[in-house]
N, C-alpha and C. Protein backbone atom coordinates (compact mmCIF):
# COMPACT_ATOMS: atom_id res chain seq x y z
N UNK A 1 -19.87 143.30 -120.38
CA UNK A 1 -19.68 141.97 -119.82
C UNK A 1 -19.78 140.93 -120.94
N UNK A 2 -18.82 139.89 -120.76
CA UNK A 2 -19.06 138.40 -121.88
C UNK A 2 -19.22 137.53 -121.35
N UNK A 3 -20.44 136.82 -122.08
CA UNK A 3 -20.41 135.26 -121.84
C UNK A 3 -19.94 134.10 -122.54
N UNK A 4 -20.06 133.19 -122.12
CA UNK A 4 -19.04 131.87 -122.53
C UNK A 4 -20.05 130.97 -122.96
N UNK A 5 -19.85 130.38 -124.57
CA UNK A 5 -20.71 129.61 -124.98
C UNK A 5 -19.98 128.38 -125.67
N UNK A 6 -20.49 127.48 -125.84
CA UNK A 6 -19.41 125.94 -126.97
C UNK A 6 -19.55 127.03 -127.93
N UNK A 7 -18.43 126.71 -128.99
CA UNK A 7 -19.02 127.49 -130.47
C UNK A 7 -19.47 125.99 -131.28
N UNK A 8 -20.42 126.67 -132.25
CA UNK A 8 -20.90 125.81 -133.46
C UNK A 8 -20.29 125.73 -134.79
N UNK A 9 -20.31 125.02 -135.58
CA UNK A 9 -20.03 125.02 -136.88
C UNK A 9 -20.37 126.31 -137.83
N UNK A 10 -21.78 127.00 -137.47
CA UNK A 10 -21.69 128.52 -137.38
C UNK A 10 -20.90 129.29 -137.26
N UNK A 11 -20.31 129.08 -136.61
CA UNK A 11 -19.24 130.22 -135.86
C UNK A 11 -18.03 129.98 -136.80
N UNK A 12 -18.17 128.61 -137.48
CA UNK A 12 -16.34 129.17 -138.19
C UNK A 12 -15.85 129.75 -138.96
N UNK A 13 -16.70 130.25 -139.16
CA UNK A 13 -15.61 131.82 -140.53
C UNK A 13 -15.50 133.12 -139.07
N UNK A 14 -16.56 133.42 -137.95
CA UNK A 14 -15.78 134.28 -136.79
C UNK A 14 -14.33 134.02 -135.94
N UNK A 15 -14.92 132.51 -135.77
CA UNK A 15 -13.25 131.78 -135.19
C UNK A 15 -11.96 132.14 -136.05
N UNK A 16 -12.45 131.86 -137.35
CA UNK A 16 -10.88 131.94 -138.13
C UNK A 16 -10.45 133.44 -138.13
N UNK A 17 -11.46 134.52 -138.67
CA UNK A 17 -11.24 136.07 -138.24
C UNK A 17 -10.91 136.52 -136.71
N UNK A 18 -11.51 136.13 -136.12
CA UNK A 18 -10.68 136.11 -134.47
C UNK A 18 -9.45 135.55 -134.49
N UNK A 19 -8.96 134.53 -135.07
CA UNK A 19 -7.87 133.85 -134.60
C UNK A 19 -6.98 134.68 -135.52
N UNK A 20 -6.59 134.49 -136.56
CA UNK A 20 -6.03 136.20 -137.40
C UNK A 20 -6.04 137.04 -136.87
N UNK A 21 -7.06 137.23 -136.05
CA UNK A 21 -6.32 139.50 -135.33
C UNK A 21 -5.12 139.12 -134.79
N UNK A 22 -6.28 138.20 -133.28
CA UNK A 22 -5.57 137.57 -132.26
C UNK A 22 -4.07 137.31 -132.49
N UNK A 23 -3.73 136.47 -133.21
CA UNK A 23 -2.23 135.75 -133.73
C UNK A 23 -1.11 136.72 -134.04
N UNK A 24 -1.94 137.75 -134.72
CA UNK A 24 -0.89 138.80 -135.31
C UNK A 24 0.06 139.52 -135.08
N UNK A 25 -0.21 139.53 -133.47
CA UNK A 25 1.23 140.68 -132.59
C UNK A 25 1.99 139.23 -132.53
N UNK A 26 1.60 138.15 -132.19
CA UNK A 26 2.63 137.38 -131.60
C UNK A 26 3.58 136.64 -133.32
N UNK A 27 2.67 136.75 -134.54
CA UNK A 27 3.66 136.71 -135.37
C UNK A 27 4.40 137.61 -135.61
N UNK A 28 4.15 138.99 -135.19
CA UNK A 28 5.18 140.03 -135.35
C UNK A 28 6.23 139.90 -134.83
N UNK A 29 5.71 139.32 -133.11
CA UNK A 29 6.50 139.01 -132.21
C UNK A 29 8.13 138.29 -132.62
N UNK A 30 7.87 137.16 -133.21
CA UNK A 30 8.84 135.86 -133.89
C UNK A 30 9.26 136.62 -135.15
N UNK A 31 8.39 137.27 -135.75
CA UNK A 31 8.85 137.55 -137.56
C UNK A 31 9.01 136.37 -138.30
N UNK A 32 7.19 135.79 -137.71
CA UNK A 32 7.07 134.76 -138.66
C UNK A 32 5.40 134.91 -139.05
N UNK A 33 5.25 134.98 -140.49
CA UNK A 33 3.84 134.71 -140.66
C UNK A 33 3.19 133.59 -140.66
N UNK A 34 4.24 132.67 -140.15
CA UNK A 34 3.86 131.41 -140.63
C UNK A 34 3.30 130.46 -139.48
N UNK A 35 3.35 131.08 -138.23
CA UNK A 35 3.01 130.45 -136.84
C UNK A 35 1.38 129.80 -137.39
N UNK A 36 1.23 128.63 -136.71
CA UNK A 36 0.15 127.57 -137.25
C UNK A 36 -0.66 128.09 -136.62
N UNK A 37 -1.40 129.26 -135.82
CA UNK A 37 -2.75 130.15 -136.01
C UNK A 37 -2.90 130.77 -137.01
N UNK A 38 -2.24 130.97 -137.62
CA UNK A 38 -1.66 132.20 -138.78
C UNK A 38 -2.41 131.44 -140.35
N UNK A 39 -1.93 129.96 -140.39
CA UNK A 39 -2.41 129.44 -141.81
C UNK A 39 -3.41 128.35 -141.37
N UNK A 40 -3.47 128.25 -140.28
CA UNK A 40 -5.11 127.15 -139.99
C UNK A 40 -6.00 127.48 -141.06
N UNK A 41 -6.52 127.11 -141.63
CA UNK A 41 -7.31 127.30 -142.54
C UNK A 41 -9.08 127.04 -142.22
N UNK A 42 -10.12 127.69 -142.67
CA UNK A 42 -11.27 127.88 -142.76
C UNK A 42 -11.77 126.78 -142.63
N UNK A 43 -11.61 125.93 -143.83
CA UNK A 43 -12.07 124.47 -143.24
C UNK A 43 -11.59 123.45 -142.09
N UNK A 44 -10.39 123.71 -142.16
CA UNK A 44 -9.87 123.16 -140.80
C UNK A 44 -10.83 123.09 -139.31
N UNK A 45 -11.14 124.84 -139.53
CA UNK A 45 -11.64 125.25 -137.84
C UNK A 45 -13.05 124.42 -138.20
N UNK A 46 -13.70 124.13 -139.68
CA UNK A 46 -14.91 124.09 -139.84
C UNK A 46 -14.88 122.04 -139.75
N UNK A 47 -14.04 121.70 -139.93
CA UNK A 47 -14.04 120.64 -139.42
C UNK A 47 -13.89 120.21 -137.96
N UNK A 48 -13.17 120.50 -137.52
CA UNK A 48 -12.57 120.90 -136.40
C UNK A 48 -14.71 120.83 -135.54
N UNK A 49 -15.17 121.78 -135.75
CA UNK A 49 -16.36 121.74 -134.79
C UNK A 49 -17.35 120.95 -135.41
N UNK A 50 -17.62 120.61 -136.87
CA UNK A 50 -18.54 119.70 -137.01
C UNK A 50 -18.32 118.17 -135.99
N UNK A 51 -16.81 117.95 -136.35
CA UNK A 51 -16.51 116.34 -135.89
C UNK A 51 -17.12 116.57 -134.03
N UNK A 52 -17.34 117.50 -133.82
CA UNK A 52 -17.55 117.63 -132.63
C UNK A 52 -16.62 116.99 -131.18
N UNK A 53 -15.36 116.45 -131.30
CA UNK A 53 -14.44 115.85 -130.76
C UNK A 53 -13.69 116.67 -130.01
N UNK A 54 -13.38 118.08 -130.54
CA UNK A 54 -12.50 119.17 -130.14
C UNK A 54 -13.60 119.80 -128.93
N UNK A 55 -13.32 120.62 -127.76
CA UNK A 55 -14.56 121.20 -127.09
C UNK A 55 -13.71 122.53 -127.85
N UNK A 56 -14.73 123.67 -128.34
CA UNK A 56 -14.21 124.89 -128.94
C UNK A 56 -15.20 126.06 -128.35
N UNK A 57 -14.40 126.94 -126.88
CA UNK A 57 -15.51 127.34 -126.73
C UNK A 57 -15.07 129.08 -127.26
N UNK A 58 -16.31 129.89 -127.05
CA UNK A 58 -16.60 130.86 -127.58
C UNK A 58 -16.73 132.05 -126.44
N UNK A 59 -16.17 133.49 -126.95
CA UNK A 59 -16.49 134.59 -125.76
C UNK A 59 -17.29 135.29 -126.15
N UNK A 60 -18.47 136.21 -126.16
CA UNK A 60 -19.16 136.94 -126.60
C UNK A 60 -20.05 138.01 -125.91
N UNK A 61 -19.71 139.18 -126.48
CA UNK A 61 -20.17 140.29 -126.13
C UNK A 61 -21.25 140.80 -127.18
N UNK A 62 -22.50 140.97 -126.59
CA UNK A 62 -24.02 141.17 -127.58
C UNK A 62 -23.18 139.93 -128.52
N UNK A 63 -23.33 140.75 -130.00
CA UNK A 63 -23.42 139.46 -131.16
C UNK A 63 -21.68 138.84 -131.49
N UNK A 64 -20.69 139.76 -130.79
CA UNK A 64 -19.39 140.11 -131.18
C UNK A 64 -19.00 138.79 -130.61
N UNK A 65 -17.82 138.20 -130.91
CA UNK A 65 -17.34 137.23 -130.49
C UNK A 65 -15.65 137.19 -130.40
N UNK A 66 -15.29 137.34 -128.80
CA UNK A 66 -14.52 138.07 -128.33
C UNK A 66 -13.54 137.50 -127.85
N UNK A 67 -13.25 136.01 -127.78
CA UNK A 67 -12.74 135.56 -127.18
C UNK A 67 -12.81 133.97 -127.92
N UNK A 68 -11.76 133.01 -128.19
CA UNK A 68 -11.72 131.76 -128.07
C UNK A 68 -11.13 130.48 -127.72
N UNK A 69 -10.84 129.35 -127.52
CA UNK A 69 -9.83 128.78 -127.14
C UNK A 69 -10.76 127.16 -127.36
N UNK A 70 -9.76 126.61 -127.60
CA UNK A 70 -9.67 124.96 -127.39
C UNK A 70 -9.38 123.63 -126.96
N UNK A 71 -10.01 122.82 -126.91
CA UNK A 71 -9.13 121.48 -126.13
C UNK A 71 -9.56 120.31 -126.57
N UNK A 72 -8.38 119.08 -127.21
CA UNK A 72 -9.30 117.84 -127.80
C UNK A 72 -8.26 116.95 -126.48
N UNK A 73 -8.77 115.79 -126.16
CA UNK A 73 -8.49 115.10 -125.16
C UNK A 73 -7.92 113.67 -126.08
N UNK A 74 -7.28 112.91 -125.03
CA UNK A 74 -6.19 111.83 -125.76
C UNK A 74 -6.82 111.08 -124.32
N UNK A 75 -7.21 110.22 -124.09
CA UNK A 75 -7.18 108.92 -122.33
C UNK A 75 -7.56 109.88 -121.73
N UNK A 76 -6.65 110.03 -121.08
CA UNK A 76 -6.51 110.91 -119.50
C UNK A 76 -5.45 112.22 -119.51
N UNK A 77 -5.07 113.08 -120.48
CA UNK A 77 -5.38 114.31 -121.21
C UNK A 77 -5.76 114.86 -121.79
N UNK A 78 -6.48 116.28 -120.97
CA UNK A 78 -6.38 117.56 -122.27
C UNK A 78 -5.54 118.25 -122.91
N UNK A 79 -5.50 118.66 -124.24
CA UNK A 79 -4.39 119.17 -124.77
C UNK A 79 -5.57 120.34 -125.19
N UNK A 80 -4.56 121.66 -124.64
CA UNK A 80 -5.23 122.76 -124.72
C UNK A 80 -4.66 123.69 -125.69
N UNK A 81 -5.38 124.45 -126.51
CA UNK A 81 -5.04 125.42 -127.77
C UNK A 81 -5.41 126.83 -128.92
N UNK A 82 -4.83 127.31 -128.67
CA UNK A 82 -5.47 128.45 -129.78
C UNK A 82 -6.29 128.99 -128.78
N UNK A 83 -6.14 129.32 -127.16
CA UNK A 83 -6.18 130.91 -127.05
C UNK A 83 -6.15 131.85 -127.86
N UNK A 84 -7.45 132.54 -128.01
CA UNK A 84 -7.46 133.70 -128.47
C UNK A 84 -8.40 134.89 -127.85
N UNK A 85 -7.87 136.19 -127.96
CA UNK A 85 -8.94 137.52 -127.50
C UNK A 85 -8.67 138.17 -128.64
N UNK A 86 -9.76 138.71 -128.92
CA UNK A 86 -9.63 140.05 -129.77
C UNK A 86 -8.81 141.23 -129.00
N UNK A 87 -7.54 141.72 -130.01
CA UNK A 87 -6.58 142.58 -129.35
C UNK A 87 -7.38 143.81 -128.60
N UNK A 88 -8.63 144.71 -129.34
CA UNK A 88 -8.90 145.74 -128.39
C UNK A 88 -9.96 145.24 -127.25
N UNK A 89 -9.89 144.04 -126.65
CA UNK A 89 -10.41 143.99 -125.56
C UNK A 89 -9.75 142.79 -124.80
N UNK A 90 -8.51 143.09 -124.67
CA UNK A 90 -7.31 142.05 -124.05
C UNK A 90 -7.12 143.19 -122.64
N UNK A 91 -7.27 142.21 -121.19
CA UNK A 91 -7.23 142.38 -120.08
C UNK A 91 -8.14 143.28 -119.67
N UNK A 92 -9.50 142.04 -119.56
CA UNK A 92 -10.99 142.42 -118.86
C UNK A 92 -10.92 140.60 -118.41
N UNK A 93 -9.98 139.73 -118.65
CA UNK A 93 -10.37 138.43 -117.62
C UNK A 93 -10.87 137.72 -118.80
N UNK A 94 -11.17 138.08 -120.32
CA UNK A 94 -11.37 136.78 -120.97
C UNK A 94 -10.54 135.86 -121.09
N UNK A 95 -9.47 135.79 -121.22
CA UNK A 95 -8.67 134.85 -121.45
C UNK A 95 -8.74 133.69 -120.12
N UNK A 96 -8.50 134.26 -119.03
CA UNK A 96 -9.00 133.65 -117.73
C UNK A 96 -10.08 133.32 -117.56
N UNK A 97 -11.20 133.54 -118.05
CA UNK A 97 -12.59 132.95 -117.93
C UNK A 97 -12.29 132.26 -119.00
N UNK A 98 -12.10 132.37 -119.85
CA UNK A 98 -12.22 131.17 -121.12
C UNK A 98 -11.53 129.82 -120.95
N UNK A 99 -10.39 129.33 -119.93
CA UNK A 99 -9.97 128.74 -119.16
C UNK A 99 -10.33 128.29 -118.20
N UNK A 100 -10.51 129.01 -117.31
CA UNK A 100 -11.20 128.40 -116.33
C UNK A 100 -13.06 127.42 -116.99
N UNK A 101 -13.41 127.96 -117.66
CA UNK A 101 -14.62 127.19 -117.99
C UNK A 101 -14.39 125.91 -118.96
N UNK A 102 -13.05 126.14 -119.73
CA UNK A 102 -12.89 124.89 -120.31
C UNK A 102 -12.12 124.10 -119.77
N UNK A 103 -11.47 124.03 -118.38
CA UNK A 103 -11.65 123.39 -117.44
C UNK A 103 -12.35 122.41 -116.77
N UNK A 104 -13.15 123.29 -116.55
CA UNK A 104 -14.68 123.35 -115.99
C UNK A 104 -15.74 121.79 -116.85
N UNK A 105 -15.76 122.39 -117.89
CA UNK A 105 -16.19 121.25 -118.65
C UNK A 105 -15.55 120.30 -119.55
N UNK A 106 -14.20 120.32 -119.28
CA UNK A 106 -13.33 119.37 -120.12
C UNK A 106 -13.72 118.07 -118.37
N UNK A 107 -13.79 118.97 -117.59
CA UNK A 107 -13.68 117.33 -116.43
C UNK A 107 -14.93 117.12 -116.22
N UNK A 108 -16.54 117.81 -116.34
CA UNK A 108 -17.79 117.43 -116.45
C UNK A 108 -17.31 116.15 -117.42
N UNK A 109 -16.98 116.58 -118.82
CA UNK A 109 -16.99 116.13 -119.73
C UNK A 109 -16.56 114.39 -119.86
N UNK A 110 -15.21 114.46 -119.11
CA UNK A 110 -14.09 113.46 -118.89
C UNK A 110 -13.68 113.48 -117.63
N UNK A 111 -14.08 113.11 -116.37
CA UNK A 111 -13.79 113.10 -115.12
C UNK A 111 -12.73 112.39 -114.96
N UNK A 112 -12.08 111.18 -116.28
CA UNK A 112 -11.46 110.72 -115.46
C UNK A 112 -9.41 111.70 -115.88
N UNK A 113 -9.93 112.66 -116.68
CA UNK A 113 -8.54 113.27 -117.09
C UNK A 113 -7.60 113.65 -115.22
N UNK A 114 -6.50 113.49 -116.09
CA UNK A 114 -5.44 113.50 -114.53
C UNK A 114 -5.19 114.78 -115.12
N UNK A 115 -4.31 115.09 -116.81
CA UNK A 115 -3.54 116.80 -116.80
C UNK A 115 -4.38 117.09 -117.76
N UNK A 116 -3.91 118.32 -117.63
CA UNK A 116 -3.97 118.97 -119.25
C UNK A 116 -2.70 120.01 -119.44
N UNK A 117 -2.58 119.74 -120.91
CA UNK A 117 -1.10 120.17 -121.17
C UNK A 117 -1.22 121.57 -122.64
N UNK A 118 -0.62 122.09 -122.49
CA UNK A 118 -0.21 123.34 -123.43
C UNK A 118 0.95 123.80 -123.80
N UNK A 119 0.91 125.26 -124.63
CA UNK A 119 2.15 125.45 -124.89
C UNK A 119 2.19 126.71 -125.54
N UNK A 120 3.39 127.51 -125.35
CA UNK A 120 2.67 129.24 -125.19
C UNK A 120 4.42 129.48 -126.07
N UNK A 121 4.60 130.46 -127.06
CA UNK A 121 5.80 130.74 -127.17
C UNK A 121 6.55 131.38 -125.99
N UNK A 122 7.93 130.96 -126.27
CA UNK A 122 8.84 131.50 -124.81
C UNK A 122 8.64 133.15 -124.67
N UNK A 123 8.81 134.16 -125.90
CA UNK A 123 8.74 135.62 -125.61
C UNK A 123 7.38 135.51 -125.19
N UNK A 124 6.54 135.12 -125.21
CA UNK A 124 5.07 135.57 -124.93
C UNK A 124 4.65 135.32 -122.84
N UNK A 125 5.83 136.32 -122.49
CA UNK A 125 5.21 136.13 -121.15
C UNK A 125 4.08 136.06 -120.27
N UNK A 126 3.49 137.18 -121.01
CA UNK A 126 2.62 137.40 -120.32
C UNK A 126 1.32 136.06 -120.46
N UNK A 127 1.09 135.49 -121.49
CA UNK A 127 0.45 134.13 -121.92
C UNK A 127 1.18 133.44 -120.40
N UNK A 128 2.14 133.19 -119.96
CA UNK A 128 2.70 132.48 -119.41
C UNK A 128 2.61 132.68 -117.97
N UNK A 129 2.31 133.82 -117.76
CA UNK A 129 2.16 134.21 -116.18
C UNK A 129 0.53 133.53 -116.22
N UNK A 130 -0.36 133.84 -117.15
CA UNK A 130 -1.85 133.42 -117.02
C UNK A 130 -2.30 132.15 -116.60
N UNK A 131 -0.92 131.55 -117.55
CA UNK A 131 -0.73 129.66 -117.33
C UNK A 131 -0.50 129.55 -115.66
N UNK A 132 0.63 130.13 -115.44
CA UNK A 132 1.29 129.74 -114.27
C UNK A 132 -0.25 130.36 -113.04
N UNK A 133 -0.33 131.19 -113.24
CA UNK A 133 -1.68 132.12 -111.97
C UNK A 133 -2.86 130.79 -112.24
N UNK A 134 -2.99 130.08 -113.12
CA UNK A 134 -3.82 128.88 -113.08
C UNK A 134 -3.62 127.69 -112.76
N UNK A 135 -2.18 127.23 -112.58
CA UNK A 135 -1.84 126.22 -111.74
C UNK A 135 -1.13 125.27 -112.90
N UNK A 136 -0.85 125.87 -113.94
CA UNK A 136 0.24 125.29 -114.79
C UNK A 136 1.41 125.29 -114.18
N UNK A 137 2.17 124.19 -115.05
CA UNK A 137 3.67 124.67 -114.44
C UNK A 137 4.90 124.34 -116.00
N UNK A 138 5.80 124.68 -115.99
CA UNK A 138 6.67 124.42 -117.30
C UNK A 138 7.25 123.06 -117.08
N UNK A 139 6.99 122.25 -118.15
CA UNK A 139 7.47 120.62 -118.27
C UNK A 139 9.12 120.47 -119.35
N UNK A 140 8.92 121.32 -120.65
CA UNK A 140 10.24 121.45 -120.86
C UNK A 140 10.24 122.80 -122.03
N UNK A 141 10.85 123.19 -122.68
CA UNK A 141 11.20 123.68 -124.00
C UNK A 141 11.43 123.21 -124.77
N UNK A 142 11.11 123.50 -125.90
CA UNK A 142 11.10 122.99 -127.44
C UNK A 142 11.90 123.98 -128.57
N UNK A 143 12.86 123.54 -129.23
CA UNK A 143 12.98 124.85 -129.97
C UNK A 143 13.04 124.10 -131.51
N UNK A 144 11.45 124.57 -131.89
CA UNK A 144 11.01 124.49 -133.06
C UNK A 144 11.24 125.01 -134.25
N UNK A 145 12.10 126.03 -134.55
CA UNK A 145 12.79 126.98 -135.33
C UNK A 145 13.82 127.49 -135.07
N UNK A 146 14.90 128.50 -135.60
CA UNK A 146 15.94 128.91 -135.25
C UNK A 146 15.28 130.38 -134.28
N UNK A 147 14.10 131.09 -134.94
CA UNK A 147 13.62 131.95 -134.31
C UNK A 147 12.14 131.57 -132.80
N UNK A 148 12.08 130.27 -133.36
CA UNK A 148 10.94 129.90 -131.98
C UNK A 148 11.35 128.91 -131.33
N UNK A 149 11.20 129.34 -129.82
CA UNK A 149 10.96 128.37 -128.54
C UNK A 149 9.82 128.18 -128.14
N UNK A 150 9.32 126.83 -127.90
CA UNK A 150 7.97 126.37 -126.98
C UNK A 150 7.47 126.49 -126.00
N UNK A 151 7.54 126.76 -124.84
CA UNK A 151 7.33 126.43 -123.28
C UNK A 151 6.05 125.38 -123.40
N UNK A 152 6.41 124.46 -122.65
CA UNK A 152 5.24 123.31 -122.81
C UNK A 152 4.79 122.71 -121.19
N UNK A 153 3.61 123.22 -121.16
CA UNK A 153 2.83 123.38 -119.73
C UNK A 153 2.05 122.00 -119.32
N UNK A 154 2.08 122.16 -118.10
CA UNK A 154 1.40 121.00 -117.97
C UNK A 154 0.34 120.80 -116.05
N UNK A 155 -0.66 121.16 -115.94
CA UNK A 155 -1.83 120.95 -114.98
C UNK A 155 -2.22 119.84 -114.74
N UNK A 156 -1.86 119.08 -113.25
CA UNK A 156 -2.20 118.09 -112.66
C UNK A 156 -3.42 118.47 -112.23
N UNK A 157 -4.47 117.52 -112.83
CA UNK A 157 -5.74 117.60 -112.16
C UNK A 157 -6.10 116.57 -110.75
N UNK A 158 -6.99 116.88 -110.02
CA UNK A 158 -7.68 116.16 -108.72
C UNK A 158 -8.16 115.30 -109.40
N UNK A 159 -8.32 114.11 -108.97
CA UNK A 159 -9.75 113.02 -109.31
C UNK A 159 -11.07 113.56 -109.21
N UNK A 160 -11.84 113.92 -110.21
CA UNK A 160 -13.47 113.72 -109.34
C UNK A 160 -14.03 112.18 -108.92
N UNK A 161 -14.13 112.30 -107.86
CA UNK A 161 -15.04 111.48 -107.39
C UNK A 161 -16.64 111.42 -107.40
N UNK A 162 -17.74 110.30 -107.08
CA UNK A 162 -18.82 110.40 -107.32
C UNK A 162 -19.40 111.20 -106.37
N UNK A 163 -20.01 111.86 -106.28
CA UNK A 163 -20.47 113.06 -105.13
C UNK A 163 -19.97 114.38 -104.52
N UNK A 164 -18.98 114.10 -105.13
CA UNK A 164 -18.10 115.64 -105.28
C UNK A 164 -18.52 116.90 -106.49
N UNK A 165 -18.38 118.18 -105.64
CA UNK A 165 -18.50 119.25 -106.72
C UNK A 165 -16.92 119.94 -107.27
């Protein structure tokens, strides 16, 4: 079983080695090494959680860290990113728990966000059914390369109100 934690500034040399396994079928995927999980760089992720602005949370099994994903907010969106699982433990529900909880606390966080928006490559279906089984829906395509398309998602959130769970 894994639990779901914020990650720390600690954590960023695991994040960047997670995000490298993670990334790797889907650059195979394109036959590009160059997809921007791929060259994020060390300090990046390590800035990235000091500024504390980004929520970056973490999956973890005992000390292993199994799972990650992100979201920095703009007004009244989240912009969500860098899903990741470690490939030998892809479909046990991390990816879906890691979502659903940054969810969860992107609207603790910011009650007053209306969406949150993403974006999954077009071959990468199965990323895309996960979106859609969560209440995403496709806003348009992007075609960022001669070899990559975008799908660019987008989740209407409820209002919280004061006294509501």
């Amino acid at each position: 079983m894994f639990e779901i934690h914020p990650a720390t500034v600690a954590d960023a040399g695991e994040l960047f080695t997670l995000q490298r396994a993670a990334y790797v079928d889907e650059a195979q995927t394109y036959g590009d090494p160059f997809i921007l999980p791929l060259t994020e760089g060390l300090s990046r992720i390590e800035g990235l959680l000091a500024a504390g602005e980004t929520l970056v949370l973490k999956a973890v099994v005992g000390h292993r860290m199994v799972g990650t994903v992100r979201a920095a907010t703009t007004h009244t969106t989240g912009v969500v990113g860098r899903l990741a699982v470690a490939p030998d433990v892809r479909g046990h529900g991390i990816a879906r728990a890691l979502m659903e909880r940054l969810e969860e606390d992107l609207r603790r966080r910011r009650p007053e966000l209306a969406a949150l928006t993403l974006f999954a490559g077009a071959q990468n279906t199965t990323e895309q059914r996960l979106y859609r089984g969560l209440g995403y829906a496709e806003t348009h395509r992007e075609r960022v390369a001669d070899h990559l398309v975008m799908v660019h998602m987008r989740k209407e959130l409820e209002r919280v109100t004061a006294g509501s769970t």
